[in-house]
N, C-alpha and C. Protein backbone atom coordinates (compact mmCIF):
# COMPACT_ATOMS: atom_id res chain seq x y z
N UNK A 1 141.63 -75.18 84.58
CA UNK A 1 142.38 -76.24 83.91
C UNK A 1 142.48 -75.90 82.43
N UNK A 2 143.54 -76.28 81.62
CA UNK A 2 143.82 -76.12 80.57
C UNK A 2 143.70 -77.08 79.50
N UNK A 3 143.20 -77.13 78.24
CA UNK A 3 143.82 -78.27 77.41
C UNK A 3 144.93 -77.97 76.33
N UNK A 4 145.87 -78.50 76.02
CA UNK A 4 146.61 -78.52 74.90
C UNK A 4 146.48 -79.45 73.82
N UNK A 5 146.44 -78.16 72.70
CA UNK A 5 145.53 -79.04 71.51
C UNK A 5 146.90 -79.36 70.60
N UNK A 6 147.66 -80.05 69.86
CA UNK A 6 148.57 -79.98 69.18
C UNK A 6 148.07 -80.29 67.94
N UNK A 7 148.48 -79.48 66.94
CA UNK A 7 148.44 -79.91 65.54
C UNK A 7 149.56 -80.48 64.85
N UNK A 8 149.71 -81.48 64.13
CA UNK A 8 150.48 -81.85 63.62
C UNK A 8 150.73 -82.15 61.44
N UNK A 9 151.84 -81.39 61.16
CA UNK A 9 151.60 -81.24 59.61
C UNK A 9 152.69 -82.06 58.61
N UNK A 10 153.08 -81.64 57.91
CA UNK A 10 153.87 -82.24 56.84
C UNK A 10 154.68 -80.75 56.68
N UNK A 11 156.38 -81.33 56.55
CA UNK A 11 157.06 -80.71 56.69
C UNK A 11 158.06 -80.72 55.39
N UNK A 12 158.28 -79.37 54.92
CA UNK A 12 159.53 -79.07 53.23
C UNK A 12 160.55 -78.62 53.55
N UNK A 13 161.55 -78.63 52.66
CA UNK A 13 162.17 -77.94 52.81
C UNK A 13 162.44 -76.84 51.60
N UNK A 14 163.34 -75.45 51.86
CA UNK A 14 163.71 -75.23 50.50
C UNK A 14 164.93 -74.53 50.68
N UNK A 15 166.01 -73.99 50.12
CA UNK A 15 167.24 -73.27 49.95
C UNK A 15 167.06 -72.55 48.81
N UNK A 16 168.22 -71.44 48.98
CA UNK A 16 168.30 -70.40 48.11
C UNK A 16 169.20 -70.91 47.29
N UNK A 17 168.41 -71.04 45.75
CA UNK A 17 169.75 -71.95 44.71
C UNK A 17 171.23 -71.67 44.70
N UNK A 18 171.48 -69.88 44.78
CA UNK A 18 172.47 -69.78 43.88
C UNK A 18 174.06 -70.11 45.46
N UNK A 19 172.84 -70.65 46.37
CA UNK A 19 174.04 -71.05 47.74
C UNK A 19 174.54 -72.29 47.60
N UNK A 20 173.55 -73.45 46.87
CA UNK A 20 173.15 -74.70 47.07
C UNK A 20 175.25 -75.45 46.36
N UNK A 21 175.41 -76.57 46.84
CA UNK A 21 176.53 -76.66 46.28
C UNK A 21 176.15 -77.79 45.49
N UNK A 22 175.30 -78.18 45.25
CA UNK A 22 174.55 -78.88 44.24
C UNK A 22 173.52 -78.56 42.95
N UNK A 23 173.51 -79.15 42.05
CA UNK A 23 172.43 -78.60 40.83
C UNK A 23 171.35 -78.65 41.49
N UNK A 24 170.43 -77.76 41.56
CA UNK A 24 169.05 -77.86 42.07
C UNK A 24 168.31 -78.29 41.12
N UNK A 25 167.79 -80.04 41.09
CA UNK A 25 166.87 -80.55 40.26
C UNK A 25 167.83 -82.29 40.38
N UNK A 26 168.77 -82.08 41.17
CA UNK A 26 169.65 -83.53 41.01
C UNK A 26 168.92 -84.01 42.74
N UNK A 27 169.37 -85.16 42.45
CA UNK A 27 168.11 -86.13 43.94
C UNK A 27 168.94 -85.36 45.18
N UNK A 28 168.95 -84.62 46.40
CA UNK A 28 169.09 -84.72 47.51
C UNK A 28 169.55 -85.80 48.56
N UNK A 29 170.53 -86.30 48.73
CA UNK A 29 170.85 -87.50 50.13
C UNK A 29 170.91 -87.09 51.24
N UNK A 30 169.90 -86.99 52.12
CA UNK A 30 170.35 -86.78 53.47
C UNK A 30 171.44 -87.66 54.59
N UNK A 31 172.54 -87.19 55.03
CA UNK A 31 173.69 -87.77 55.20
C UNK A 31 173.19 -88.24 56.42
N UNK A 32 171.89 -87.86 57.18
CA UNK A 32 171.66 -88.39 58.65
C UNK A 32 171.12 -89.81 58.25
N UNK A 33 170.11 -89.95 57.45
CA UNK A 33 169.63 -91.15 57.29
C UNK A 33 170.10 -91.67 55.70
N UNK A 34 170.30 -91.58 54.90
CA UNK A 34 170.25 -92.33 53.78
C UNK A 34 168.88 -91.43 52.99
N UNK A 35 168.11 -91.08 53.05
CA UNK A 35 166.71 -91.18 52.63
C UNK A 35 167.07 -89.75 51.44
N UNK A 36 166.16 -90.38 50.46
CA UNK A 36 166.46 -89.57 49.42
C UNK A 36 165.31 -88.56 49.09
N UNK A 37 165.97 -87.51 48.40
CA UNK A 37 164.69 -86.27 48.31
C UNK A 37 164.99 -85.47 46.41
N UNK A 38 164.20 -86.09 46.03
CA UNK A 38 163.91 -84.77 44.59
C UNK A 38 163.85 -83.68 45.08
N UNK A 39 164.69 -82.77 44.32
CA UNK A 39 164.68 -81.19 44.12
C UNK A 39 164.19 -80.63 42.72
N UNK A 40 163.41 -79.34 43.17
CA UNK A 40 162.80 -78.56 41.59
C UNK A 40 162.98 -77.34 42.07
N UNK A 41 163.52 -76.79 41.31
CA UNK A 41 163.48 -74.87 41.02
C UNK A 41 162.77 -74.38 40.65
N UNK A 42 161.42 -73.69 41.16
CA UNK A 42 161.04 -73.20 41.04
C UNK A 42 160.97 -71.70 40.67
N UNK A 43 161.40 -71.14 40.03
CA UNK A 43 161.62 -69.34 40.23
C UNK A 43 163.44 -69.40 40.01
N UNK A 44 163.22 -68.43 41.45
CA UNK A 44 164.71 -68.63 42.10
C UNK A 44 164.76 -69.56 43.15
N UNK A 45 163.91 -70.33 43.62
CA UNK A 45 163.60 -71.04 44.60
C UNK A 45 163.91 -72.55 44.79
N UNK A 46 164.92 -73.46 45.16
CA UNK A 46 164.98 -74.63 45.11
C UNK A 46 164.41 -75.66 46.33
N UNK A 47 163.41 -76.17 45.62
CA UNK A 47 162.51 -76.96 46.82
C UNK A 47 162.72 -78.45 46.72
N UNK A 48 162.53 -79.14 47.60
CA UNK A 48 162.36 -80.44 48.12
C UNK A 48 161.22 -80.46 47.58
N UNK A 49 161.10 -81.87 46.56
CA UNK A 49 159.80 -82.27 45.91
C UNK A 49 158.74 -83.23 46.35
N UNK A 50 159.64 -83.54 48.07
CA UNK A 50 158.82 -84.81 48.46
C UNK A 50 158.83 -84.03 50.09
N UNK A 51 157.69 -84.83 51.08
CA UNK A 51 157.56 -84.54 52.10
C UNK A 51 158.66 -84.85 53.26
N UNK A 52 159.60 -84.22 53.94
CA UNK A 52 160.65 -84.80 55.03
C UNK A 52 159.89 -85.80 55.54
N UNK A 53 160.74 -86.77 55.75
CA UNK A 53 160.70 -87.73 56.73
C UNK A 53 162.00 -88.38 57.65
N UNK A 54 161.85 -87.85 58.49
CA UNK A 54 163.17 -88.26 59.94
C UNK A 54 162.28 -87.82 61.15
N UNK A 55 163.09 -88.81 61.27
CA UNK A 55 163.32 -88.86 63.27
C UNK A 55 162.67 -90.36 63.33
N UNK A 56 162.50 -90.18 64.82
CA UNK A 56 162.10 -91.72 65.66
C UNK A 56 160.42 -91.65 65.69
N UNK A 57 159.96 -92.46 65.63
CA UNK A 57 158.55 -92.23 65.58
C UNK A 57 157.62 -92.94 66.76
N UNK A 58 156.71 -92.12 67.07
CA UNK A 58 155.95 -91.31 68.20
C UNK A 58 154.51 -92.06 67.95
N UNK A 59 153.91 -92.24 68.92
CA UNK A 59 152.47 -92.31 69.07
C UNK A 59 152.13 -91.04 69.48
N UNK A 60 151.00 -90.71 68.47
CA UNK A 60 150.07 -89.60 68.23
C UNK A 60 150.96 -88.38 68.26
N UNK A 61 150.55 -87.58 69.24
CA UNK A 61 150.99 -86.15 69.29
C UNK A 61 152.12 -86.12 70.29
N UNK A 62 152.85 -86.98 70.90
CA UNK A 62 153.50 -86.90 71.80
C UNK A 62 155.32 -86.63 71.55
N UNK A 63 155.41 -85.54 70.62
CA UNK A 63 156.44 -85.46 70.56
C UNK A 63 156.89 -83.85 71.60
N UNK A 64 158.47 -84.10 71.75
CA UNK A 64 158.51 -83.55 73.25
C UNK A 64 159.77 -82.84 72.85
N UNK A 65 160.39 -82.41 73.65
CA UNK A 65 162.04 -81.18 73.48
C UNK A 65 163.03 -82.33 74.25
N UNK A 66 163.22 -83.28 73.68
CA UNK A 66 164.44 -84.20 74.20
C UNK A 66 165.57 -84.48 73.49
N UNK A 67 165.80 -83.34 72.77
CA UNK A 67 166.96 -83.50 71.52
C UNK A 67 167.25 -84.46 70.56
N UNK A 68 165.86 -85.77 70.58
CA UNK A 68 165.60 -86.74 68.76
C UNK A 68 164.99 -85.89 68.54
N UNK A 69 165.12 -85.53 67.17
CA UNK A 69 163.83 -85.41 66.16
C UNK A 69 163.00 -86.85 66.06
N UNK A 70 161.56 -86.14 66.46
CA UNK A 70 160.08 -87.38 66.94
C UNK A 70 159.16 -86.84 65.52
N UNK A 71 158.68 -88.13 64.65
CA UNK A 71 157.90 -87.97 64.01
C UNK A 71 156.29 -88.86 64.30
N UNK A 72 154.90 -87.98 63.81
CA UNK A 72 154.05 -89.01 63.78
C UNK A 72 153.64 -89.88 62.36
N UNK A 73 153.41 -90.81 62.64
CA UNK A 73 153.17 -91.42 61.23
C UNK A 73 151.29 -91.45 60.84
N UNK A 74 150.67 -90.84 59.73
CA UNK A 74 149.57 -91.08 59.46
C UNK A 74 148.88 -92.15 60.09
N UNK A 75 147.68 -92.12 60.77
CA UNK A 75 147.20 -93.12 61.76
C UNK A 75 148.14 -93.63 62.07
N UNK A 76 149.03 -93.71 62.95
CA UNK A 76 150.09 -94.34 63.53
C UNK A 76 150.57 -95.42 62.77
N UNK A 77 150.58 -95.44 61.12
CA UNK A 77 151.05 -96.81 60.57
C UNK A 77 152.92 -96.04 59.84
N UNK A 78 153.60 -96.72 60.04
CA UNK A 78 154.85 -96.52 59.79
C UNK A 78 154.90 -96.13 58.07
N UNK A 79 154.14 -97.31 57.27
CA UNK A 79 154.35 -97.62 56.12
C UNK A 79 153.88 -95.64 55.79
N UNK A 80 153.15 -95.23 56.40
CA UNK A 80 152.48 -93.81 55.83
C UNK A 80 153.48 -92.96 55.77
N UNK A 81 154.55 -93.27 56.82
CA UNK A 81 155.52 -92.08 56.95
C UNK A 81 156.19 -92.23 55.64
N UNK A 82 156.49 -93.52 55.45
CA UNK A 82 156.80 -94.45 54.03
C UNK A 82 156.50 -93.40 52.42
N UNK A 83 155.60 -93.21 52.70
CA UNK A 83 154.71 -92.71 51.42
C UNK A 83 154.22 -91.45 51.71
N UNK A 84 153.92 -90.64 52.96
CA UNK A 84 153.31 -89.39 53.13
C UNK A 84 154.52 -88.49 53.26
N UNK A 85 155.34 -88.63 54.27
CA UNK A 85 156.30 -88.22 54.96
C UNK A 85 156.03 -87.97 56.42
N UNK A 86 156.74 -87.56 56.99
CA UNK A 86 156.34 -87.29 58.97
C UNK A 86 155.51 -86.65 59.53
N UNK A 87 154.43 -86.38 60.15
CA UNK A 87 153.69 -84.86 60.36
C UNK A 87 154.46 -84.84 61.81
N UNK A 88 154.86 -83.18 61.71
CA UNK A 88 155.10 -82.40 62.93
C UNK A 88 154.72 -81.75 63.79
N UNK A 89 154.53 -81.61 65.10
CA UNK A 89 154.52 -80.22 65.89
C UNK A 89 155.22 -79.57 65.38
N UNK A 90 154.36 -78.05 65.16
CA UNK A 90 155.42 -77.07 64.56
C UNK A 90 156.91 -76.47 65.84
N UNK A 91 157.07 -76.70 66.51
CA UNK A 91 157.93 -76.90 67.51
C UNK A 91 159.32 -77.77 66.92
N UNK A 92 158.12 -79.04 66.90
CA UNK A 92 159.82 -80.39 66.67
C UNK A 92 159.90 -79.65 64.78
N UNK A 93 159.40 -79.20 64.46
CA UNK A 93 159.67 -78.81 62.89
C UNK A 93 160.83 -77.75 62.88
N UNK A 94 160.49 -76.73 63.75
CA UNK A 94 161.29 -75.96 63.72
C UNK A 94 163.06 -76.25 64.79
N UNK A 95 162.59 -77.09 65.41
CA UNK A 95 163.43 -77.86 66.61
C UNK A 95 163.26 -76.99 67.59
N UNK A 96 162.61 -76.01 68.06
CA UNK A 96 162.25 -75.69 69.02
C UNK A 96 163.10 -73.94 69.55
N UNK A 97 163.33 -73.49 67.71
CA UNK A 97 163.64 -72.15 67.51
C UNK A 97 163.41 -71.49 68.55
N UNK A 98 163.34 -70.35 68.83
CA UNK A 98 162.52 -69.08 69.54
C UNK A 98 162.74 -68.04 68.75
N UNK A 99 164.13 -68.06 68.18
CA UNK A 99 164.44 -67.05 67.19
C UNK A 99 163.95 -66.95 65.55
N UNK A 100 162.94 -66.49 65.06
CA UNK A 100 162.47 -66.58 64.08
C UNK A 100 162.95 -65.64 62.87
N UNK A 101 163.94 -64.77 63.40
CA UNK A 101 164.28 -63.50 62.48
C UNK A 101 165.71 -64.26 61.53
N UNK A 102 165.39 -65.01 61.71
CA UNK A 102 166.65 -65.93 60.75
C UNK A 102 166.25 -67.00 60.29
N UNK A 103 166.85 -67.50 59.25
CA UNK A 103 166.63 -68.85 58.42
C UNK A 103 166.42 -70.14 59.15
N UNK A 104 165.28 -71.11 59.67
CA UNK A 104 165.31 -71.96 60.56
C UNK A 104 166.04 -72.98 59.62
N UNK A 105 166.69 -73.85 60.15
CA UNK A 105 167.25 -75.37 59.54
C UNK A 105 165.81 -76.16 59.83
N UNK A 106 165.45 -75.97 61.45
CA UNK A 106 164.58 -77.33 62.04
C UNK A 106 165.08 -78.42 61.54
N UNK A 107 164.21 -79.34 61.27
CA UNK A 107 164.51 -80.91 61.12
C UNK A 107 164.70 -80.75 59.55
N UNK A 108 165.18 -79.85 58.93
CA UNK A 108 165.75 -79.77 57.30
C UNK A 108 166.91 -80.49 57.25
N UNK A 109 167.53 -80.83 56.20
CA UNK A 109 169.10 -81.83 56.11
C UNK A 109 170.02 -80.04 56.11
N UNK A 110 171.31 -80.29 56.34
CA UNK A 110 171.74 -79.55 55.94
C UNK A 110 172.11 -78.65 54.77
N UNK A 111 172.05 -77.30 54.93
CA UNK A 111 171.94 -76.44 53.82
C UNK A 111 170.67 -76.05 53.28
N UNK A 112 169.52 -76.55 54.08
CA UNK A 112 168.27 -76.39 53.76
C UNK A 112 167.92 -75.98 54.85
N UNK A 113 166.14 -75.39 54.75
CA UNK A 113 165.70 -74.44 55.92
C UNK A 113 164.24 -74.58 55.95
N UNK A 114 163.27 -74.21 56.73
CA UNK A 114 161.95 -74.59 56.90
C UNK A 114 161.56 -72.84 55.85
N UNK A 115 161.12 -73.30 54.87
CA UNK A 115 160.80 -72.23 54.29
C UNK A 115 159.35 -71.06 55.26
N UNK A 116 159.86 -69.83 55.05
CA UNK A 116 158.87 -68.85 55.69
C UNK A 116 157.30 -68.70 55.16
N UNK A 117 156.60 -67.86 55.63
CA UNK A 117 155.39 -67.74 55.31
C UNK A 117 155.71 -67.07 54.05
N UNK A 118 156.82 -65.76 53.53
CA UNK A 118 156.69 -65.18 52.73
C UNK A 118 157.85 -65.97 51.29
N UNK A 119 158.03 -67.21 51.48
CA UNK A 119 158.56 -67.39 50.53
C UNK A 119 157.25 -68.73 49.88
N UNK A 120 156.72 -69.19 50.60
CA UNK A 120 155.62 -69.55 50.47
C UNK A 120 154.83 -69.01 49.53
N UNK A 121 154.25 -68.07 49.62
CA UNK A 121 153.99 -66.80 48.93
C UNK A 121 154.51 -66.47 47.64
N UNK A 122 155.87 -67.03 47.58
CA UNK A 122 156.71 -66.04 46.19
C UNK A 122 156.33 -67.57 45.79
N UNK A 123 156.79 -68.75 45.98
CA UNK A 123 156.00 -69.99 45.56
C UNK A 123 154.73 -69.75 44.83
N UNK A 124 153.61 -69.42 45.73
CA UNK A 124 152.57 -69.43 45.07
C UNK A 124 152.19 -68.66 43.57
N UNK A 125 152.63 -67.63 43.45
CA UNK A 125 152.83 -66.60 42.62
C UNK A 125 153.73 -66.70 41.46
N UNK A 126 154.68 -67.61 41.79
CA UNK A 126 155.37 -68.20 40.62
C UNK A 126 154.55 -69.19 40.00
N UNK A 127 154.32 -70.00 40.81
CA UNK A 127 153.24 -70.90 40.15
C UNK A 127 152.08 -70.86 39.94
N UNK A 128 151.11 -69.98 40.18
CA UNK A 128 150.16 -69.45 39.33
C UNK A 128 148.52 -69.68 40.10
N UNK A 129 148.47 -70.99 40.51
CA UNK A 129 147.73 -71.82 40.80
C UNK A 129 147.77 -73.48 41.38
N UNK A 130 147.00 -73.29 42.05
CA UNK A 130 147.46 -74.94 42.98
C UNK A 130 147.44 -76.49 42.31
N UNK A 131 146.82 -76.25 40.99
CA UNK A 131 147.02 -77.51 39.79
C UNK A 131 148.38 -77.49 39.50
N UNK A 132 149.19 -76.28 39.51
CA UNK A 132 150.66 -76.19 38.93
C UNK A 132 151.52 -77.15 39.95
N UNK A 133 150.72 -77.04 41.69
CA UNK A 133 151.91 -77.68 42.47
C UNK A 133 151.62 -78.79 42.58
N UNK A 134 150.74 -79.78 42.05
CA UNK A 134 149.95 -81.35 42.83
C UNK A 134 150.29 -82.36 41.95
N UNK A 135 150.39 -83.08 42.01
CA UNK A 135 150.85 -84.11 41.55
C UNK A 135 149.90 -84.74 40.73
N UNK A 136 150.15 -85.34 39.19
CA UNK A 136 149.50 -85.26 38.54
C UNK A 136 148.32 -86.71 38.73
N UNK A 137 148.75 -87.51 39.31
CA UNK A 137 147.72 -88.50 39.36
C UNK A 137 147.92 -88.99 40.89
N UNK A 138 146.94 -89.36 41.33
CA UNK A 138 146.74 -89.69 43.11
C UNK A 138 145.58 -90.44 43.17
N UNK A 139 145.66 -91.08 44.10
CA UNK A 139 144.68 -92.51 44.49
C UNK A 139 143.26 -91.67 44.60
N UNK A 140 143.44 -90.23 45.11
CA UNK A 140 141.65 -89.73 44.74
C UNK A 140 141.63 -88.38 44.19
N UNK A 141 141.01 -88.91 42.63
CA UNK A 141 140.72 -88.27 41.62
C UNK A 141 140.55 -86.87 41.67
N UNK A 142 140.03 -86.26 42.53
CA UNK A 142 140.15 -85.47 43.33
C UNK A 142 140.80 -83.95 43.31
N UNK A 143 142.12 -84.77 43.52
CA UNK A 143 143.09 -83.58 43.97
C UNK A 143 144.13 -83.87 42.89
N UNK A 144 144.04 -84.40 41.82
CA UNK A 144 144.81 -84.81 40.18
C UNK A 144 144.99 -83.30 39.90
N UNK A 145 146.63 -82.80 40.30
CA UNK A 145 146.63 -81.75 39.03
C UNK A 145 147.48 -81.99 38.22
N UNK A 146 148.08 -80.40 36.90
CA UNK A 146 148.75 -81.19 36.28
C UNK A 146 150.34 -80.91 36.46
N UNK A 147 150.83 -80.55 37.45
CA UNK A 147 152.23 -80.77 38.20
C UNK A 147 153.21 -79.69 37.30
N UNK A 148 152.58 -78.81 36.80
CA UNK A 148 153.40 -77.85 35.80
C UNK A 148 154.87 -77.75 36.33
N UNK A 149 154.57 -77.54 38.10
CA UNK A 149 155.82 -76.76 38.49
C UNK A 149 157.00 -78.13 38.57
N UNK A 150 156.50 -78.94 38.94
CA UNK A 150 157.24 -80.47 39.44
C UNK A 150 157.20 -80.42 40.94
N UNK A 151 156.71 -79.62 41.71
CA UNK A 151 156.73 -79.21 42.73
C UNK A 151 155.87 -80.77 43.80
N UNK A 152 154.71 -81.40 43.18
CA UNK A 152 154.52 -82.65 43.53
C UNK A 152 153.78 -83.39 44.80
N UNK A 153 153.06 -82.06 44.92
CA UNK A 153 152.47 -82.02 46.20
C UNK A 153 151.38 -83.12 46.23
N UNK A 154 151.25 -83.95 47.41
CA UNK A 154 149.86 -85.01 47.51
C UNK A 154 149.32 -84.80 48.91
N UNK A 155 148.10 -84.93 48.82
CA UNK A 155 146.94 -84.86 50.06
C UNK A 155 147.19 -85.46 51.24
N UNK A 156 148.33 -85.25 51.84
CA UNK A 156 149.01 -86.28 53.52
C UNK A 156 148.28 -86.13 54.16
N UNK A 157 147.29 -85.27 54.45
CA UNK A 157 146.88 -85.05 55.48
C UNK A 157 147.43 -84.35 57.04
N UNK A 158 146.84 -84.53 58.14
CA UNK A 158 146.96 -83.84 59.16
C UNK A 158 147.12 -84.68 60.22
N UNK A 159 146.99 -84.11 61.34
CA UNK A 159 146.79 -84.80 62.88
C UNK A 159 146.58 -83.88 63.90
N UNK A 160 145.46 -83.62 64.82
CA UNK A 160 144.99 -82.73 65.52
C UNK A 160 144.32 -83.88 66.82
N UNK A 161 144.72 -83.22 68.01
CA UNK A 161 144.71 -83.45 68.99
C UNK A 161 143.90 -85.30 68.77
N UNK A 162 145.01 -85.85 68.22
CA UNK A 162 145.37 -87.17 68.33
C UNK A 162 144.03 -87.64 67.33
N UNK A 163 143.89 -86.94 66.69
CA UNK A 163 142.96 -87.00 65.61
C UNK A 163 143.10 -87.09 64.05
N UNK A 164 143.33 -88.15 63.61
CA UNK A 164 143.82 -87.76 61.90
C UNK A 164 142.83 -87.75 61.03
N UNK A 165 143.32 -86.78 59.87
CA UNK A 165 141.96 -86.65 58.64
C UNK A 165 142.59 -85.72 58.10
N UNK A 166 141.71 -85.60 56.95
CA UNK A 166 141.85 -84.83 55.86
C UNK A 166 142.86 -85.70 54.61
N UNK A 167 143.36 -86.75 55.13
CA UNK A 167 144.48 -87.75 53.79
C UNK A 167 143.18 -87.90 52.71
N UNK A 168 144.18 -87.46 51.64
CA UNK A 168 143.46 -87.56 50.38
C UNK A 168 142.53 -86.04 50.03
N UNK A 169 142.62 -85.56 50.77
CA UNK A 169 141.66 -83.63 50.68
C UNK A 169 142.75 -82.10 50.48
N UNK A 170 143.56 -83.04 51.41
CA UNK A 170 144.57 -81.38 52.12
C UNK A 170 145.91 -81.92 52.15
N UNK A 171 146.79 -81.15 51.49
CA UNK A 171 148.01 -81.07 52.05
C UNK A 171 148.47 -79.60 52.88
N UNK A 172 149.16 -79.92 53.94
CA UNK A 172 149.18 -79.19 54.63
C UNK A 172 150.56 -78.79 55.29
N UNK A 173 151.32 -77.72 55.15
CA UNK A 173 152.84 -77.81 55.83
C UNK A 173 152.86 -76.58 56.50
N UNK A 174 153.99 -76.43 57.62
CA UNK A 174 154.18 -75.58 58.43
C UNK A 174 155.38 -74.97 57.94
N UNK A 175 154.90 -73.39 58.28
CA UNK A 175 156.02 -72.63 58.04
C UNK A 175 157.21 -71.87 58.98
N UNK A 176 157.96 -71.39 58.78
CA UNK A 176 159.30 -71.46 59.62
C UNK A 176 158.66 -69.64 60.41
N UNK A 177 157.02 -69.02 59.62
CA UNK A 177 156.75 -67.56 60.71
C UNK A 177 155.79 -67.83 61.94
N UNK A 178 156.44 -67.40 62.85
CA UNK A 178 155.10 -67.73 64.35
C UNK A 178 154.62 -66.31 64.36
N UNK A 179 153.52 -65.95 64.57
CA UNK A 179 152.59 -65.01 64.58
C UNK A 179 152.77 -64.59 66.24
N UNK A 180 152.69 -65.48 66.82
CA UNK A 180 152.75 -65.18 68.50
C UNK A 180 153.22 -66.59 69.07
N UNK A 181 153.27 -66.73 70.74
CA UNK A 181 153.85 -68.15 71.12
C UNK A 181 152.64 -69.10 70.57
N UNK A 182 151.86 -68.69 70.52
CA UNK A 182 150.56 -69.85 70.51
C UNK A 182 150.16 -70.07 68.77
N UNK A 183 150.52 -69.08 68.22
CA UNK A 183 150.41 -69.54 66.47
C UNK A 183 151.56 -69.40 65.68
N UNK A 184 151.50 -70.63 64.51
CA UNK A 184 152.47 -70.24 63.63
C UNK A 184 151.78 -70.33 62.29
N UNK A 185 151.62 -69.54 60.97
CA UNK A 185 151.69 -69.77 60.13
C UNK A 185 151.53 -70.97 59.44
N UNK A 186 150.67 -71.43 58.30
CA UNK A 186 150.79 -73.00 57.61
C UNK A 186 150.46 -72.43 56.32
N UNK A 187 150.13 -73.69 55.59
CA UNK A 187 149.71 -73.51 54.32
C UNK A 187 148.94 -74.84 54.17
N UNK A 188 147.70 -74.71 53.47
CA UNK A 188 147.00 -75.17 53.41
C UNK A 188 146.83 -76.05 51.79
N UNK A 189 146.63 -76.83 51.36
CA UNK A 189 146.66 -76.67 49.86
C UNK A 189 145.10 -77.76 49.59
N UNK A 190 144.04 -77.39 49.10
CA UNK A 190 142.75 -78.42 48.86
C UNK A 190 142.80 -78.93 47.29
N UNK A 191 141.51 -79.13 47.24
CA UNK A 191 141.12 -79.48 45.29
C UNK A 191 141.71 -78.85 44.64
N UNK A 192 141.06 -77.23 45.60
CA UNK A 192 141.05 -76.35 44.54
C UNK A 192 141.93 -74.93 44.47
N UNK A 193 142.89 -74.66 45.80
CA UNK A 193 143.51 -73.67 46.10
C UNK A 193 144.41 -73.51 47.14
N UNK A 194 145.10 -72.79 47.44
CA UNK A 194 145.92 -72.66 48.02
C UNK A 194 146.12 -71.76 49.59
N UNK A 195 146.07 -71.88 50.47
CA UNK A 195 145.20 -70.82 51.59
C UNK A 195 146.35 -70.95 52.23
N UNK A 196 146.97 -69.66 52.88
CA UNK A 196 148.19 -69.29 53.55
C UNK A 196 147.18 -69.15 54.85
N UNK A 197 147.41 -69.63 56.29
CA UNK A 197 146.27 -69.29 57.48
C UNK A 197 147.38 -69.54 58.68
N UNK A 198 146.90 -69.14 60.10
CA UNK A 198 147.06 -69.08 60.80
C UNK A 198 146.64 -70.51 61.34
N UNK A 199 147.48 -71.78 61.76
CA UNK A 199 147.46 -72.53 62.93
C UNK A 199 147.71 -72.71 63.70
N UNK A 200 147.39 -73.47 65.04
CA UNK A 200 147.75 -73.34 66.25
C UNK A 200 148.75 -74.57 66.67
N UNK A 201 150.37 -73.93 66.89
CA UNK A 201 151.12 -75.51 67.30
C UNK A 201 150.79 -75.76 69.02
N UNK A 202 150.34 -74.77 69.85
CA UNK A 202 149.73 -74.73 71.31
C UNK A 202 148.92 -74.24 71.17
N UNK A 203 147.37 -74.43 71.71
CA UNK A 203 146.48 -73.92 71.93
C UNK A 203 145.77 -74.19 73.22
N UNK A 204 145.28 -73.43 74.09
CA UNK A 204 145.23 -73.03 75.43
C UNK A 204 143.78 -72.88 75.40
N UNK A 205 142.93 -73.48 76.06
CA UNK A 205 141.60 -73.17 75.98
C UNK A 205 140.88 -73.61 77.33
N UNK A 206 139.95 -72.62 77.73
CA UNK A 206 139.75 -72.86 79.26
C UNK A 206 138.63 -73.82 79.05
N UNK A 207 138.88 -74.76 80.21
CA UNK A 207 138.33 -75.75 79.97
C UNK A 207 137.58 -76.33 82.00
C-alpha cells in the first residue's frame, strides 16, 4: 500500500520585462478575477510583489486535474488566502505541465509564468541577501527585513499532508523545474536565508 503525501506552497509569478506590455512597477489586474498584483524589477527581472491568489477553494490538500484552478487557504480560513495568497500542489501550480523545457504560465495571469529554479537564482544574486526580499515589518518580529528589493516577501507558510505550519517562519514557493515525476524544485526563504531545495509535490512511501 502506498501513501501520498502532498505538499502545498505559495505561488509568484514573474515575466521577462522587456516583453511585458506594461511598465514593470505599475499594479498588475488580473482580467480572470479582478484581483490586483504589485510589480518590481528586479535586475532584468519583473516580479509579482504579492502572493497569487485564484481559483475555487479546497479543503486541505484535495486539489485534483478537473480543469478549475483549486486553491488551499491557510488552515482552511478564506480570510488567509485574503492576506497570504493560495498554497498549491505543485501540479495545480503548474496546471498540470509535463512539459517543463518551456516557460510554464500555470495558474499565472497572462503574460506571466511560474518562474524556474534558475531564475530564482538570478533573483537571489541580484539581491544579495534574504533581508533585501522580506518585507519590512510583519506581525513576527522575526522575519522584519529591510525590503531593499521591494520584492515583499512574508512568512505564508505551508501545508503538508493536510498539515499546516511554518506561518510566520517560512515563506515558501514552487518553482516551474521538476527534478523527476516525484520532485519539483522550491524555494525556501527563513529569518535568515534563502535555500533553493528539492520538494516533494507526490511522494510514494511504502507503507
Amino acid at each position: 500500500m502506498k501513501e501520498i503525501i502532498l505538499f502545498l506552497m505559495a505561488t509568484i509569478g514573474v515575466s521577462i520585462y522587456a516583453q511585458q506590455p506594461f511598465q514593470c512597477g505599475n499594479t498588475l489586474v488580473d482580467s480572470r478575477d479582478g484581483k490586483k498584483y504589485p510589480t518590481v524589477l528586479i535586475g532584468n527581472q519583473c516580479w509579482m510583489a504579492k502572493n497569487i491568489d485564484i481559483g475555487k477553494q479546497v479543503q486541505n490538500t484535495s486539489q485534483t486535474n478537473n480543469g478549475i484552478i483549486e486553491k488551499t487557504c491557510y488552515q482552511n480560513f478564506k480570510k488567509n488566502c485574503n492576506t497570504l495568497g493560495g498554497l498549491y500542489t505543485w501540479t495545480e501550480a503548474v496546471q498540470y505541465t509535463s512539459d517543463t523545457s518551456h516557460r510554464i504560465q500555470g495558474i499565472c495571469p497572462s503574460g506571466w509564468h511560474i518562474p524556474t529554479e534558475a531564475e530564482w537564482r538570478e533573483l537571489h544574486k541580484t539581491a544579495g541577501h534574504a533581508q533585501a526580499l522580506k518585507v519590512t515589518k510583519d506581525n513576527t518580529p522575526k522575519w522584519d527585513g529591510n525590503n531593499e528589493s521591494g520584492f515583499s516577501a512574508i512568512p505564508s507558510g505551508l501545508a503538508y499532508h493536510d498539515v499546516f505550519g511554518r506561518k510566520g517562519d517560512w515563506a515558501t514557493f514552487w518553482t516551474a523545474t521538476s527534478v523527476n515525476p516525484d520532485y519539483a524544485w522550491s524555494v525556501e526563504m527563513d529569518n535568515y536565508y534563502i535555500n533553493l531545495g528539492t520538494y516533494t509535490d507526490l511522494v510514494l512511501t511504502n507503507t
